[in-house]
N, C-alpha and C. Protein backbone atom coordinates (compact mmCIF):
# COMPACT_ATOMS: atom_id res chain seq x y z
N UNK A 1 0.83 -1.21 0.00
CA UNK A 1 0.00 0.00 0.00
C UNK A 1 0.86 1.26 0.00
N UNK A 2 2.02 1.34 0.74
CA UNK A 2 2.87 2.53 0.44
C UNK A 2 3.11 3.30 -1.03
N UNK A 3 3.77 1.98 -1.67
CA UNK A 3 3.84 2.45 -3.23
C UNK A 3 2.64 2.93 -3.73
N UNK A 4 1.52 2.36 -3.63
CA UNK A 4 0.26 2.94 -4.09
C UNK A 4 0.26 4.44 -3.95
N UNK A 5 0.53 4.57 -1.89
CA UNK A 5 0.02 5.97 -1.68
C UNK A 5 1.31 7.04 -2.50
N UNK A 6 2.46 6.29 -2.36
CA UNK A 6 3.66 7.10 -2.67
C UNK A 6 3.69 7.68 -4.10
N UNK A 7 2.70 6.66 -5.45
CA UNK A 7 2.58 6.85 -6.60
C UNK A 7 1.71 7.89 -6.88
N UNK A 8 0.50 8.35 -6.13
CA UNK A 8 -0.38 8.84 -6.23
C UNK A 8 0.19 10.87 -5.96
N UNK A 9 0.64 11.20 -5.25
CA UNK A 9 1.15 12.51 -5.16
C UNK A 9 1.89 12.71 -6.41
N UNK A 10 2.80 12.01 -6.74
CA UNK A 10 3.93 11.77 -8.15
C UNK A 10 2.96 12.37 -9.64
N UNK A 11 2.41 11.64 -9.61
CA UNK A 11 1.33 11.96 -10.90
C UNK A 11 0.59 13.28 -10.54
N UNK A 12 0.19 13.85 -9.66
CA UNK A 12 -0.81 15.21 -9.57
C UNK A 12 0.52 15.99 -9.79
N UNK A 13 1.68 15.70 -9.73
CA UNK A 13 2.63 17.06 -9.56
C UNK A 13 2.99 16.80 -11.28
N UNK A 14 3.24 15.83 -11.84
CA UNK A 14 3.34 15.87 -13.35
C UNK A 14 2.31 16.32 -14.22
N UNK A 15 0.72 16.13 -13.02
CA UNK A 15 -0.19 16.68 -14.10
C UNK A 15 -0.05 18.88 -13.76
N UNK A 16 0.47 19.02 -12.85
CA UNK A 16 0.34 20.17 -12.40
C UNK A 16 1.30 20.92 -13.37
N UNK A 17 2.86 20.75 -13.35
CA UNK A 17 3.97 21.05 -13.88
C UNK A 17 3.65 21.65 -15.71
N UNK A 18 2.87 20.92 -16.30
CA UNK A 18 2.81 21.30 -17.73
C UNK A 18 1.53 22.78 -17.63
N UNK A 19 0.45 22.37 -16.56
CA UNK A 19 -0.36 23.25 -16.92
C UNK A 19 0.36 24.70 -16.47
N UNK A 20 1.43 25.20 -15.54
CA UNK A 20 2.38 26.28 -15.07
C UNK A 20 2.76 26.22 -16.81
N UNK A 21 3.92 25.90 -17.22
CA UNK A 21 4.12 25.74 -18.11
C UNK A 21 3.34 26.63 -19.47
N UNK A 22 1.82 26.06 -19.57
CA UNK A 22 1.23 26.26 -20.58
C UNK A 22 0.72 27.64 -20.24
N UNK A 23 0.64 28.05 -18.92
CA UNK A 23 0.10 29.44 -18.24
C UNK A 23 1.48 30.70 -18.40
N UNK A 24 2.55 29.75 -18.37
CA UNK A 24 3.67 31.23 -18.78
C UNK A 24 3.96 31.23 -19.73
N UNK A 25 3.75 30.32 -20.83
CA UNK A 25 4.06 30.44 -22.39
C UNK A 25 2.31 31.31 -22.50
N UNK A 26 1.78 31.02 -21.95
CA UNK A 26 0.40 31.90 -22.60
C UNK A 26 0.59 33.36 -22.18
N UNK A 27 0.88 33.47 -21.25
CA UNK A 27 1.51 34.31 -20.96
C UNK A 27 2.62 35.74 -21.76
N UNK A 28 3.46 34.90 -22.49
CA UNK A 28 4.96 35.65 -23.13
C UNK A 28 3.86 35.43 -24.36
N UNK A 29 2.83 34.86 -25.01
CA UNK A 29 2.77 34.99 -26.24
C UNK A 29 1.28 36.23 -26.58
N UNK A 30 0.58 36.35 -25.33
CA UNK A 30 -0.57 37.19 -25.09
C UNK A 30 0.13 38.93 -24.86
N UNK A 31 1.67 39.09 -24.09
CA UNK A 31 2.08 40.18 -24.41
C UNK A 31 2.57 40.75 -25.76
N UNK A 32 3.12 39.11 -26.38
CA UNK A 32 3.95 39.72 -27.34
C UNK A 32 2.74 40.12 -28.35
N UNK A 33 1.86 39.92 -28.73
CA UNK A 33 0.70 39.58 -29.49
C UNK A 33 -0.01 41.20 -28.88
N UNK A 34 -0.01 41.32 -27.83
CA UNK A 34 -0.65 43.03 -27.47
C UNK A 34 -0.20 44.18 -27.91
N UNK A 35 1.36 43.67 -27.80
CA UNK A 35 2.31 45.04 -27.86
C UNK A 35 1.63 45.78 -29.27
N UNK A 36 2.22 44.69 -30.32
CA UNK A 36 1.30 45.34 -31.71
C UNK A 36 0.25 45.63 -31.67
N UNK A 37 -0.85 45.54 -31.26
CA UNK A 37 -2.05 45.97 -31.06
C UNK A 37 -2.65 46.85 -30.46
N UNK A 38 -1.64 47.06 -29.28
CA UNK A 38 -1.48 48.67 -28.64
C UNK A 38 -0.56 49.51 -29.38
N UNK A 39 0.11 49.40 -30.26
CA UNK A 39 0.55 50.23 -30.92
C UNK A 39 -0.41 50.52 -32.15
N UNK A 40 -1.28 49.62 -32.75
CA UNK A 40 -2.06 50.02 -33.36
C UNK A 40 -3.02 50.69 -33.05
N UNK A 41 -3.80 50.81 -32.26
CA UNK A 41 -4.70 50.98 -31.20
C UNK A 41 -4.37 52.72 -31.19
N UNK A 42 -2.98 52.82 -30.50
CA UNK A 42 -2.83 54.33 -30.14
C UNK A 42 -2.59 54.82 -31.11
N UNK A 43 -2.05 54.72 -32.60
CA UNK A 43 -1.66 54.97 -33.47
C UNK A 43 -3.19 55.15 -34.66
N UNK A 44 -3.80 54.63 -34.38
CA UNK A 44 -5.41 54.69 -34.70
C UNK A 44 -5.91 55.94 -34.04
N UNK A 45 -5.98 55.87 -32.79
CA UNK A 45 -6.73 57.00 -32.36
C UNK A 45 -5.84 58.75 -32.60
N UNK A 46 -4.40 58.32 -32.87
CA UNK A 46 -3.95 59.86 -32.73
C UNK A 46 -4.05 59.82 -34.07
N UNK A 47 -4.51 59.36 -35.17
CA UNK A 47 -4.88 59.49 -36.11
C UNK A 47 -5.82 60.16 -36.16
N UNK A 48 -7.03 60.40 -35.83
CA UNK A 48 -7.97 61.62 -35.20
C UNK A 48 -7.39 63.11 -35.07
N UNK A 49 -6.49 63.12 -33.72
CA UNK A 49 -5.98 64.26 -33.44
C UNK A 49 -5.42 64.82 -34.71
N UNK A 50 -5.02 64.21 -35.79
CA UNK A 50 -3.85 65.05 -36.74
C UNK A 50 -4.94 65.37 -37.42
């Protein structure tokens, strides 16, 4: 029964590890993906002002 209980923590931390993972790559790719879009964005509206 040890191995059982000992196997069981092992696997929640492998299922845990990718979803961090998939949260800081979503992360670096949701800024990089804004930046242009706030530059469009402000570059749109001072388009007005001129």
């Amino acid at each position: 029964m040890e191995q059982e209980e000992l196997s069981i923590p092992l696997k929640q931390e492998n299922v845990v590890r990718p979803a961090e993972g998939n949260i800081a790559t979503g992360l670096i790719w949701g800024i990089l993906i804004s930046i242009p879009l706030w530059i469009s964005v402000i570059g749109w509206i001072l388009g007005f002002w001129h």
